[in-house]
Structure formats: C-alpha cells, structure tokens
C-alpha atoms as a PDB file:
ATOM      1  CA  UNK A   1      71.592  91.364 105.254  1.00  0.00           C
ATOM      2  CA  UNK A   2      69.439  93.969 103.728  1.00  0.00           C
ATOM      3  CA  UNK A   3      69.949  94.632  99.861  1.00  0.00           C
ATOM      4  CA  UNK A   4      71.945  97.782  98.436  1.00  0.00           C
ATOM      5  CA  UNK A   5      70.512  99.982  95.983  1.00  0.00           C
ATOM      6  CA  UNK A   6      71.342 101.737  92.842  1.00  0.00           C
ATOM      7  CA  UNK A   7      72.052 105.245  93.402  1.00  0.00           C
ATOM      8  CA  UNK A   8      69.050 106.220  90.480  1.00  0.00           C
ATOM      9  CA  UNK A   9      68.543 109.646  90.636  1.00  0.00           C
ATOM     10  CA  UNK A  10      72.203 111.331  88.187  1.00  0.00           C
ATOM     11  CA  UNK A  11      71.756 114.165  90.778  1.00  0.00           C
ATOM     12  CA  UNK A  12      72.606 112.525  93.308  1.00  0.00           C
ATOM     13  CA  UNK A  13      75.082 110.700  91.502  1.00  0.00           C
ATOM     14  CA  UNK A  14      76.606 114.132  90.784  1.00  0.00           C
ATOM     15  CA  UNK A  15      76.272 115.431  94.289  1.00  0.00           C
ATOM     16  CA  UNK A  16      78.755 111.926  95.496  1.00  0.00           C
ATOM     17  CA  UNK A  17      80.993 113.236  93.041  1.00  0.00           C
ATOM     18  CA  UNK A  18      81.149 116.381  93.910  1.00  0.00           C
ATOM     19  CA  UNK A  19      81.120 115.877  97.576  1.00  0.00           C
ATOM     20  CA  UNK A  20      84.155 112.433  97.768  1.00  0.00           C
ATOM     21  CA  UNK A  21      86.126 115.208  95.408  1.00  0.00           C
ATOM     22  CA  UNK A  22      86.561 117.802  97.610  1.00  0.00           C
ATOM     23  CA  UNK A  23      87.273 115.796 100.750  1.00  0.00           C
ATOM     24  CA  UNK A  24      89.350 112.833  99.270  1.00  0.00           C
ATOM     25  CA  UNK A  25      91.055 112.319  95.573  1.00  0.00           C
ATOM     26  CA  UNK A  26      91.722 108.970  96.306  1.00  0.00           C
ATOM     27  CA  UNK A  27      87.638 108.252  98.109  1.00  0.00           C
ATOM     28  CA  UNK A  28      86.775 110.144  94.961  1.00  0.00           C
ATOM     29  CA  UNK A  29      88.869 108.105  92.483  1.00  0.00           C
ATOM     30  CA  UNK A  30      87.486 104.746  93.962  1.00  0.00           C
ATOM     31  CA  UNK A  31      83.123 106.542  93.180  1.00  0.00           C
ATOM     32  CA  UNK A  32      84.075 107.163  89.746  1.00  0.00           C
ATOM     33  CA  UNK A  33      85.906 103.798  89.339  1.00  0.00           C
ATOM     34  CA  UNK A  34      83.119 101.748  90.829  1.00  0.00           C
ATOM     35  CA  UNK A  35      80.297 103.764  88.888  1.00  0.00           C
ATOM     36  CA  UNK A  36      82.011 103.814  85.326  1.00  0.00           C
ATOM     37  CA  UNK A  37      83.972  99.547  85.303  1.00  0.00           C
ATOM     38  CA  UNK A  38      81.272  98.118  87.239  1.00  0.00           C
ATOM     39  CA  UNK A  39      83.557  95.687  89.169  1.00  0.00           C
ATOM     40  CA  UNK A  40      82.672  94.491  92.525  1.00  0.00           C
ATOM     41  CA  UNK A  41      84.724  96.088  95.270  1.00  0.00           C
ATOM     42  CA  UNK A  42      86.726  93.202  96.204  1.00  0.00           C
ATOM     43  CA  UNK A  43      88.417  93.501  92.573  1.00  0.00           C
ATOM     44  CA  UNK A  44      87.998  97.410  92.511  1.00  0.00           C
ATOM     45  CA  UNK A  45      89.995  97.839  95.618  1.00  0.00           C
ATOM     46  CA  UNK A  46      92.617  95.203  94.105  1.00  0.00           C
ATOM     47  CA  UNK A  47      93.810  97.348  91.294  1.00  0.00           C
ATOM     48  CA  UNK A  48      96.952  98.374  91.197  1.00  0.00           C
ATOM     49  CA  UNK A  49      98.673 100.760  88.678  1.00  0.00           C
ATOM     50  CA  UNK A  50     100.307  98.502  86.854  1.00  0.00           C
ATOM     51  CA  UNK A  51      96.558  97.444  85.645  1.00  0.00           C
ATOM     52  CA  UNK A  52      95.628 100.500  84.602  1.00  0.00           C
ATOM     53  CA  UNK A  53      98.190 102.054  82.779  1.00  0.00           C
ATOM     54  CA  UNK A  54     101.319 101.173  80.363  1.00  0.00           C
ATOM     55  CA  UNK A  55     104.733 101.212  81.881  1.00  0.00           C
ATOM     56  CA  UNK A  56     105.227 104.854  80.565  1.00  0.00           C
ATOM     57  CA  UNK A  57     102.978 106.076  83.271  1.00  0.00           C
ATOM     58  CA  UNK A  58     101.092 108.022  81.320  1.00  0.00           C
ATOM     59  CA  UNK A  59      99.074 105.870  78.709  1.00  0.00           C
ATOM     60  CA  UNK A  60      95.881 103.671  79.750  1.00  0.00           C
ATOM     61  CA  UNK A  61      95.616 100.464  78.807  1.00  0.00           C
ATOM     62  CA  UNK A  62      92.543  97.546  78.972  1.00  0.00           C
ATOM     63  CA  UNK A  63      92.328  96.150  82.097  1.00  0.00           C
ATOM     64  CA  UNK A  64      92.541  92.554  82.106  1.00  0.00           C
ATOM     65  CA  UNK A  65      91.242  90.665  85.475  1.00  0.00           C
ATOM     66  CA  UNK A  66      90.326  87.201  86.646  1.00  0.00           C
ATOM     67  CA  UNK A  67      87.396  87.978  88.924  1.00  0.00           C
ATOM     68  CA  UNK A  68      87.119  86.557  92.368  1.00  0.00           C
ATOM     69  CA  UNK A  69      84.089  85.325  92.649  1.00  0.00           C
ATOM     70  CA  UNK A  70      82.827  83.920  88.796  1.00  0.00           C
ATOM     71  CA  UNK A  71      86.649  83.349  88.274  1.00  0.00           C
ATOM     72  CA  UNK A  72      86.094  84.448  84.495  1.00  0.00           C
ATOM     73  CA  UNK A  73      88.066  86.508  82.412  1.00  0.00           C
ATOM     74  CA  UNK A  74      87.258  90.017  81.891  1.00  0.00           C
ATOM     75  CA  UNK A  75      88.748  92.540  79.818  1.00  0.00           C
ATOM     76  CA  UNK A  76      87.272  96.288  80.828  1.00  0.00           C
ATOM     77  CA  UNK A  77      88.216  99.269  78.701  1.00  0.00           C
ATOM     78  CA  UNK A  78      88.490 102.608  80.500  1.00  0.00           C
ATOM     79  CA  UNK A  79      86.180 105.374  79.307  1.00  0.00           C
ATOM     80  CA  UNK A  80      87.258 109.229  79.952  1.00  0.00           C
ATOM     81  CA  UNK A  81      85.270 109.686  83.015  1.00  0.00           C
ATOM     82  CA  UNK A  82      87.757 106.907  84.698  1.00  0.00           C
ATOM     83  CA  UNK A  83      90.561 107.889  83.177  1.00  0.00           C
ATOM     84  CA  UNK A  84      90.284 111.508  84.214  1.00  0.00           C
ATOM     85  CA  UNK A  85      89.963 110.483  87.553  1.00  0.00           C
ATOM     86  CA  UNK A  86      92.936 108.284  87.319  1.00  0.00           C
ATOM     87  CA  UNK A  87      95.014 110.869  86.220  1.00  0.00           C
ATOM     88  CA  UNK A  88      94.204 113.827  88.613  1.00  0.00           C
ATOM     89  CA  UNK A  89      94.738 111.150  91.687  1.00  0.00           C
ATOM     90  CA  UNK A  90      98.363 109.829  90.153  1.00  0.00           C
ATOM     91  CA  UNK A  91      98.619 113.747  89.737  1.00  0.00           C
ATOM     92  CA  UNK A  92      98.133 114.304  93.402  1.00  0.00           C
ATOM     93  CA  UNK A  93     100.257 111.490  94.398  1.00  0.00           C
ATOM     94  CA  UNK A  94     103.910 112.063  95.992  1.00  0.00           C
ATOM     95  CA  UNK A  95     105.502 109.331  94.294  1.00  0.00           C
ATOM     96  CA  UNK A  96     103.399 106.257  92.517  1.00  0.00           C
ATOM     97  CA  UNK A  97     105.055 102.857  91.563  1.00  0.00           C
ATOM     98  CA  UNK A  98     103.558 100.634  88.915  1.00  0.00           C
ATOM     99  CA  UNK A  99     103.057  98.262  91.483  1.00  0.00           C
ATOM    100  CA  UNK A 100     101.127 100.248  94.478  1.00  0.00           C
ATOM    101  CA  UNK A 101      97.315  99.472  94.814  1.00  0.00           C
ATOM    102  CA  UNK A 102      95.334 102.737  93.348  1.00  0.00           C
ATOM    103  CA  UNK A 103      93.580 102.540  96.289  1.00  0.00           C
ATOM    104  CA  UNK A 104      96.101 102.927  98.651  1.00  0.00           C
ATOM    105  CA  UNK A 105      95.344 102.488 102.637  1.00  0.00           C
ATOM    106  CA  UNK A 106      97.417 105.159 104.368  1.00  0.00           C
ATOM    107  CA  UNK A 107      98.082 102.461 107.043  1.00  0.00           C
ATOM    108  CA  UNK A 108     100.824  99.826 106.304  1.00  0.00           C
ATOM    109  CA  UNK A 109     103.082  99.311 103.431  1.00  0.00           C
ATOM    110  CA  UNK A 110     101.285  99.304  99.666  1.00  0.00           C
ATOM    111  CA  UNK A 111      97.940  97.852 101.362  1.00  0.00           C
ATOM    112  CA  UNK A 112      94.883  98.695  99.700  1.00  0.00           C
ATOM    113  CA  UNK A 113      91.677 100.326 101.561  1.00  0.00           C
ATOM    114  CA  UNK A 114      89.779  97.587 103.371  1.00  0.00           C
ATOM    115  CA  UNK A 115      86.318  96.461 102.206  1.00  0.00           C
ATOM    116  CA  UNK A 116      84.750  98.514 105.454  1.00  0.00           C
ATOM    117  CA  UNK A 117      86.902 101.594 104.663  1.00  0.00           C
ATOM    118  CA  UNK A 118      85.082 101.909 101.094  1.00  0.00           C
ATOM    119  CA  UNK A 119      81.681 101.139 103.030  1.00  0.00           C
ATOM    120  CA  UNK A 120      82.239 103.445 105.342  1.00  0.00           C
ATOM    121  CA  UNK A 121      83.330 106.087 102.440  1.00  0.00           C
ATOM    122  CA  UNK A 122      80.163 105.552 100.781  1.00  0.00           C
ATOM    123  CA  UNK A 123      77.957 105.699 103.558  1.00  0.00           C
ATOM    124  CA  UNK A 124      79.424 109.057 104.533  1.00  0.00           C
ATOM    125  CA  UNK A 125      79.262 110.786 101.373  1.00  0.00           C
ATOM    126  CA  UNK A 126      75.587 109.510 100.806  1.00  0.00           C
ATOM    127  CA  UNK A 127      74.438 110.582 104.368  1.00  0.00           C
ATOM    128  CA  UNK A 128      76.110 114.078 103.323  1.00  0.00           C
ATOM    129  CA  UNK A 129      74.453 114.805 100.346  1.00  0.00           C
ATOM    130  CA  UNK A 130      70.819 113.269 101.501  1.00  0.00           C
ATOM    131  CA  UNK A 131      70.679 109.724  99.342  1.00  0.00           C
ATOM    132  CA  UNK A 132      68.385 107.915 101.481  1.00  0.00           C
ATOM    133  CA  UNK A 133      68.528 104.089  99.789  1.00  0.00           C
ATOM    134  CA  UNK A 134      70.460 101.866 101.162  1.00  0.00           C
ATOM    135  CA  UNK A 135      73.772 102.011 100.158  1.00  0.00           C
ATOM    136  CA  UNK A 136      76.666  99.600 100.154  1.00  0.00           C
ATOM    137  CA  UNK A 137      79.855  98.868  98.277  1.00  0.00           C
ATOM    138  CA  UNK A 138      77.923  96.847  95.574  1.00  0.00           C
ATOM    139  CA  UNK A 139      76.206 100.268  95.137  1.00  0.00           C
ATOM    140  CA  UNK A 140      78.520 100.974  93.035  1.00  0.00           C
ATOM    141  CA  UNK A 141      78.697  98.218  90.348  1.00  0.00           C
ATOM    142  CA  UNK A 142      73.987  98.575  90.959  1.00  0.00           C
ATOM    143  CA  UNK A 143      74.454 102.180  89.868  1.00  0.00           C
ATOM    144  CA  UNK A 144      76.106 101.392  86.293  1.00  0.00           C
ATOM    145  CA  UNK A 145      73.933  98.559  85.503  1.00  0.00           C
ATOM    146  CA  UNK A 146      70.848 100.977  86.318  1.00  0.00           C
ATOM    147  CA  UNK A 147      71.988 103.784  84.164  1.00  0.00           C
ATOM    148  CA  UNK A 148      73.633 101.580  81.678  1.00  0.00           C
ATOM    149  CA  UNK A 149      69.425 100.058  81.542  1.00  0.00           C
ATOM    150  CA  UNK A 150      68.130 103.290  81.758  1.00  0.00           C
ATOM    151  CA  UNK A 151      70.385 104.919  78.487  1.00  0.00           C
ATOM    152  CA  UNK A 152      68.962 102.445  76.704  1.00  0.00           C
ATOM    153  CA  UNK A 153      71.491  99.268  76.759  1.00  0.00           C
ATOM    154  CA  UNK A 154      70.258  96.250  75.945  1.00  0.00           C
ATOM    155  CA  UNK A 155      69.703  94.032  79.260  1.00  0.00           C
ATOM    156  CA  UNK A 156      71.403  90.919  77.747  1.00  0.00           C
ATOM    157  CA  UNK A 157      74.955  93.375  77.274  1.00  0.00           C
ATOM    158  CA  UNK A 158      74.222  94.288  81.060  1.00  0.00           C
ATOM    159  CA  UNK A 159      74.078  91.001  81.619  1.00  0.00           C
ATOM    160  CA  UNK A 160      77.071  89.697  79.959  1.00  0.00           C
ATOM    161  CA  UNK A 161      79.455  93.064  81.295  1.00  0.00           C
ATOM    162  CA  UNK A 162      77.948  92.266  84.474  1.00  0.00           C
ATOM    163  CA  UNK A 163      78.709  88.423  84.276  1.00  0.00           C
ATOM    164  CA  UNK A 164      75.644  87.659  85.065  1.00  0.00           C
ATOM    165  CA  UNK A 165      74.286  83.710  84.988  1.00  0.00           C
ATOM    166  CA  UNK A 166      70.830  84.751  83.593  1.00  0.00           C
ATOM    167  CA  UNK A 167      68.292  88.141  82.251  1.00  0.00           C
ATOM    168  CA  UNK A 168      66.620  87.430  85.758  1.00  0.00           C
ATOM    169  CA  UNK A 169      69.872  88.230  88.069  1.00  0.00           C
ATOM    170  CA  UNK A 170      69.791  91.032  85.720  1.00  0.00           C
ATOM    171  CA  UNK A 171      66.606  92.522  86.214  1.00  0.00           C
ATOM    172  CA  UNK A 172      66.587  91.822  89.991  1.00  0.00           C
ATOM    173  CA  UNK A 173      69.596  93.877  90.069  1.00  0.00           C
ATOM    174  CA  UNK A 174      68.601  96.640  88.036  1.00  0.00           C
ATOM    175  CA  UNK A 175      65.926  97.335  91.029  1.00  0.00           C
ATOM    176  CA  UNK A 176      63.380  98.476  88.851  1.00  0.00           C
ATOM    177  CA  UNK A 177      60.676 100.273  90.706  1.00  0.00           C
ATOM    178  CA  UNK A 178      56.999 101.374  89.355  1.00  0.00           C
ATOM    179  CA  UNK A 179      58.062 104.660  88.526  1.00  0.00           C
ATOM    180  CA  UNK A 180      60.552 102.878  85.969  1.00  0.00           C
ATOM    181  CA  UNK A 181      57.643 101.494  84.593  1.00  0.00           C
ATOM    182  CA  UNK A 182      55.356 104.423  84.158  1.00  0.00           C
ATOM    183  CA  UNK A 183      58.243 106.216  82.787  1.00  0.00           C
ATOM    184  CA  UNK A 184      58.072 103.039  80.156  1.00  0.00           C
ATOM    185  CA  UNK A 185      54.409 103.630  79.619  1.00  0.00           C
ATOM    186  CA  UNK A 186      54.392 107.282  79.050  1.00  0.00           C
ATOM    187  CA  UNK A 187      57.390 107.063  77.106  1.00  0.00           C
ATOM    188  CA  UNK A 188      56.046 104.588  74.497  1.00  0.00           C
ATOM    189  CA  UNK A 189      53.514 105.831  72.314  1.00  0.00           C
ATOM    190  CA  UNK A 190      52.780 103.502  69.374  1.00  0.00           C
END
C-alpha cells in the first residue's frame, strides 16, 4: 500500500472545500472535520451528535474520545472552522437526534458512511479540482499536521495532538519535501 499525502498547497485545500460544498453538506462537513480535529477516519466517521454538541442542540462542547487504535484518551476542542461546518450541515438536516452519526450513510438505519465511501469522496473531489498526490482518508489528519508544521507549531505539540510515539513518526508524517527546506533556508537569515 502506497503512502497518502498531505494536501500542501492551502489552494488546493480551498478548492476541496469549495468543490465537497457545493455537491454534498454532509461530504463537505466530513473535509473540514478531518482537516481542522485531525482524527483518523475510523473515529471521524464515528462521531455522533451527541459528541459534538450539548443536549440543547445548539452549543458545542469538547469532544472527548477513546481512540481506536492508541486506545488513549483525547479531549479535542472545536475551532470555528468546524463548528461552522457543523452547524450549516445540522442546518440542512430534516430532523437530527443527539444520537445519529454526523456522518450519516443514506443507506440503513443511523449507519455512518463506510471507510470506502469517505475514500471514494476524497478521491473524487481531488481528481476534480487537479490535486495530483496521492490521496487517502489519512489525508486528512496529514493535511493538519503539515499546516499545523508549516504555521509554525512546534513538532513535539504535533506530536503529542497527533499521539504520536516519537518526533520521528512525526516528521515522516509531515512529508517534508526539499522545497520545505529551501523555503527554511531562504527564510532564515541570521
């Protein structure tokens, strides 16, 4: 299995947006999610509601999760991007019970979108607007950890919101490239 890539360049970044919004509130929901909590898409595409907001319906609180594969705790605080997003797909939702997945499958009873359906999503919308890495669902978690690292965040906070075991995992997954370099070198004048 070939390794995903970061989606690097914000334009394109903005172009997925743009393009998941205007075909599917729910597809587009699930980008901005992925991009902004930096969960992997087995716990993404677990959410439900209930995990995202207060039992008025209209507040946002902390998410609190167990993740599947470390099994550690994690406590993730929604920023404005997500929560906007949240709130214009429970706007365009017929009805919405504090217990339905966010991600909702259209097939079955309160099932959320498989693994492949958010592949397939993502593959779509990146062939569309002309990102030519290789993209898969872990895209999405690689894109925040790359712009997190390239605003300026200190690696080891990557690391730890990232759970990573080590800086190493860290870097690999950054996937910095040459020009990331350069960009250090002309940057840095001492």
């Amino acid at each position: 299995m070939k390794a995903v890539d970061p989606i690097r360049d914000i334009k394109k970044v903005n172009a997925m947006k743009t393009y998941l919004r205007g075909k599917d509130i729910r597809d587009y929901t699930m980008f901005i999610l992925g991009i902004n909590i930096a969960l992997r898409i087995s716990d993404l595409l677990q959410l439900k509601w209930s995990d995202v907001l207060k039992d008025d319906m209209k507040n946002f609180k902390d998410i609190h999760i167990v993740e599947k594969k470390t099994k550690k705790e994690r406590k993730i605080k929604l920023n404005k991007s997500s929560q906007k997003a949240l709130k214009e797909l429970l706007y365009n939702l017929e009805t919405c019970p504090i217990d339905d997945y966010i991600f909702k499958s259209r097939e079955g009873n309160n099932k959320p979108i498989t693994r492949q359906q958010a592949l397939n999503i993502l593959k779509s919308a990146a062939k569309a607007v002309g990102v030519e890495d290789n993209i898969g669902t872990h895209t999405l978690r690689k894109t925040w950890g790359y712009h997190a690292w390239k605003n300026g965040f200190n690696p080891a906070l990557i690391m730890e919101t990232l759970n990573h075991s080590n800086l190493s995992v860290t870097k690999r997954y950054l996937g910095i490239r040459q020009d990331d370099i350069n960009d250090l070198y002309d940057s840095l004048n001492i």
